[in-house]
C-alpha atoms as a PDB file:
ATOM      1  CA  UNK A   1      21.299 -11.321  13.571  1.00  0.00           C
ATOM      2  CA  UNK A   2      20.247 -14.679  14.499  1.00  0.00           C
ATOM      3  CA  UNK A   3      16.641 -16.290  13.572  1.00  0.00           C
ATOM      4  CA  UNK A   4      16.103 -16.453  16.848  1.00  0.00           C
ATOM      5  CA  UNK A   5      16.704 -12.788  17.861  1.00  0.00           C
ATOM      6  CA  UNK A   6      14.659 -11.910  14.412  1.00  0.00           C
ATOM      7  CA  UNK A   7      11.831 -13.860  15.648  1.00  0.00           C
ATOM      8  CA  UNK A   8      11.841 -12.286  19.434  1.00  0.00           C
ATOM      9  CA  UNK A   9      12.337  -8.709  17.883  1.00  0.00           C
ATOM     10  CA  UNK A  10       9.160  -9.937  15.308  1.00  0.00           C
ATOM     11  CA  UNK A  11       6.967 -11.271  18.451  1.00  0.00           C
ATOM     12  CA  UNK A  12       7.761  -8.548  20.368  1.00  0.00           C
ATOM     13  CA  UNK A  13       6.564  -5.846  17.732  1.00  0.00           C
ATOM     14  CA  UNK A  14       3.336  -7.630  16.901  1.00  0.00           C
ATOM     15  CA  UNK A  15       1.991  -8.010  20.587  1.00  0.00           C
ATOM     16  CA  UNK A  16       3.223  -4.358  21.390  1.00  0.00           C
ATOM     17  CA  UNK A  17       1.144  -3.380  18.683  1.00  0.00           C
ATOM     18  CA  UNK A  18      -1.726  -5.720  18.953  1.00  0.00           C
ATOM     19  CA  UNK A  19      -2.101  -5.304  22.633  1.00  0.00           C
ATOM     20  CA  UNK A  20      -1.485  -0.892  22.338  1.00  0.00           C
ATOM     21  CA  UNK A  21      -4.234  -0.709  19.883  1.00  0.00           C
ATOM     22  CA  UNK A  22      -6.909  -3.073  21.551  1.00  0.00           C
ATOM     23  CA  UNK A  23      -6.244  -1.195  24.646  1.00  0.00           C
ATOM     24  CA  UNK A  24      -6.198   2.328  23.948  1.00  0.00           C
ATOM     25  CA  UNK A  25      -9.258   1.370  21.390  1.00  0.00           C
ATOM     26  CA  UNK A  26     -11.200  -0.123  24.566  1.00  0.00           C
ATOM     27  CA  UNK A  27     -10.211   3.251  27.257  1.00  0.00           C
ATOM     28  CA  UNK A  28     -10.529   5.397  24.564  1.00  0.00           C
ATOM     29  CA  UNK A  29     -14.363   4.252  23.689  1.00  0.00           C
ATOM     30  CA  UNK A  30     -14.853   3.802  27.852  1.00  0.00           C
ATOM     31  CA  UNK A  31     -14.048   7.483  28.463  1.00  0.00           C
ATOM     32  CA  UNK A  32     -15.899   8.938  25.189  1.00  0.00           C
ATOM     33  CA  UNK A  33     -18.171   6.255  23.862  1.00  0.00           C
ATOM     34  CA  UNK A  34     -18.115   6.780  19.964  1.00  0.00           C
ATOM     35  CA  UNK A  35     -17.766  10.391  19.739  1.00  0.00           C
ATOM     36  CA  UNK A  36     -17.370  11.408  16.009  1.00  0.00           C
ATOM     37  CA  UNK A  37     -13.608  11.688  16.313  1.00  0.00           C
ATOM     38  CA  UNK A  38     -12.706   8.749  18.444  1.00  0.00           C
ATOM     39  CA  UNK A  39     -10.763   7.286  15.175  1.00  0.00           C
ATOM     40  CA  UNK A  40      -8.040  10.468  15.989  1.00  0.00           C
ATOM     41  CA  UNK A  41      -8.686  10.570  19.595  1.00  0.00           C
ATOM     42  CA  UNK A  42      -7.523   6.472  19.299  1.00  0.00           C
ATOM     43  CA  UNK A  43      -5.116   7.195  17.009  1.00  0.00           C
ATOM     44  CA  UNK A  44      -3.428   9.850  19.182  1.00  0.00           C
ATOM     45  CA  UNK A  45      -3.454   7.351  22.310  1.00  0.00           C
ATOM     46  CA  UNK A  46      -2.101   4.556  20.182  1.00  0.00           C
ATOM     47  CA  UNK A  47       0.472   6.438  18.595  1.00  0.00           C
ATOM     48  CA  UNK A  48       1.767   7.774  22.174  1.00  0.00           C
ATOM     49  CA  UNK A  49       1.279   3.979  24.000  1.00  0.00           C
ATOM     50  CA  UNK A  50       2.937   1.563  21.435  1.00  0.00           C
ATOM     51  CA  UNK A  51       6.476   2.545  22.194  1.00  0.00           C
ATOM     52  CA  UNK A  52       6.089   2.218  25.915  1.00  0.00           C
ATOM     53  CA  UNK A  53       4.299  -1.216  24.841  1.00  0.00           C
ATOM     54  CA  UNK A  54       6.777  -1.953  22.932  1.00  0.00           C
ATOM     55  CA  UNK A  55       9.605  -1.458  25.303  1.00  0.00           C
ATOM     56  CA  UNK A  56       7.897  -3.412  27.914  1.00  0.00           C
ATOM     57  CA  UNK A  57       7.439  -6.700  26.091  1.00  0.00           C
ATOM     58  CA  UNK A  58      10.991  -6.495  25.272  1.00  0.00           C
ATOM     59  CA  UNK A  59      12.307  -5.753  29.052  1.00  0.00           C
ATOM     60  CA  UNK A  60       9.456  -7.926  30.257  1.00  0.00           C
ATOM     61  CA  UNK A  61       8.375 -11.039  27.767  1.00  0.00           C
ATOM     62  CA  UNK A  62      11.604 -12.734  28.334  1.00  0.00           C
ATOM     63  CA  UNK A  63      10.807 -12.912  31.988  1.00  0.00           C
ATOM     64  CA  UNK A  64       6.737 -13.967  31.501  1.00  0.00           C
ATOM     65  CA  UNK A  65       7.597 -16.808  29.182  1.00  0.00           C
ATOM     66  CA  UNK A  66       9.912 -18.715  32.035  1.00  0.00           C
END
């Protein structure tokens, strides 16, 4: 694998997950506030939206960075 396929696959997992978790944190808190199980409730969300995320960036990042 080249360095610069290892470094796409690397950007591509760190925004998917930076960018799932800031996002389901910020709908999950708009739609409950902090309830006192919005750490699962997140967790749940974040757990089910980082693949698509993550599938995205890779189908789609190439494309946005042209």
């Amino acid at each position: 694998m080249s360095n610069a396929l290892k470094q796409r696959l690397l950007s591509s997992v760190l925004m998917s997950l930076l960018l799932s978790g800031l996002m389901t944190a910020w709908v999950t808190w708009l739609n409950l506030g902090f309830v006192g199980d919005f750490i699962g409730r997140w967790l749940q969300a974040y757990l089910m939206s980082w693949p698509a995320a993550f599938t995205i960036v890779v189908l789609l990042g190439p494309t946005v960075q042209r």
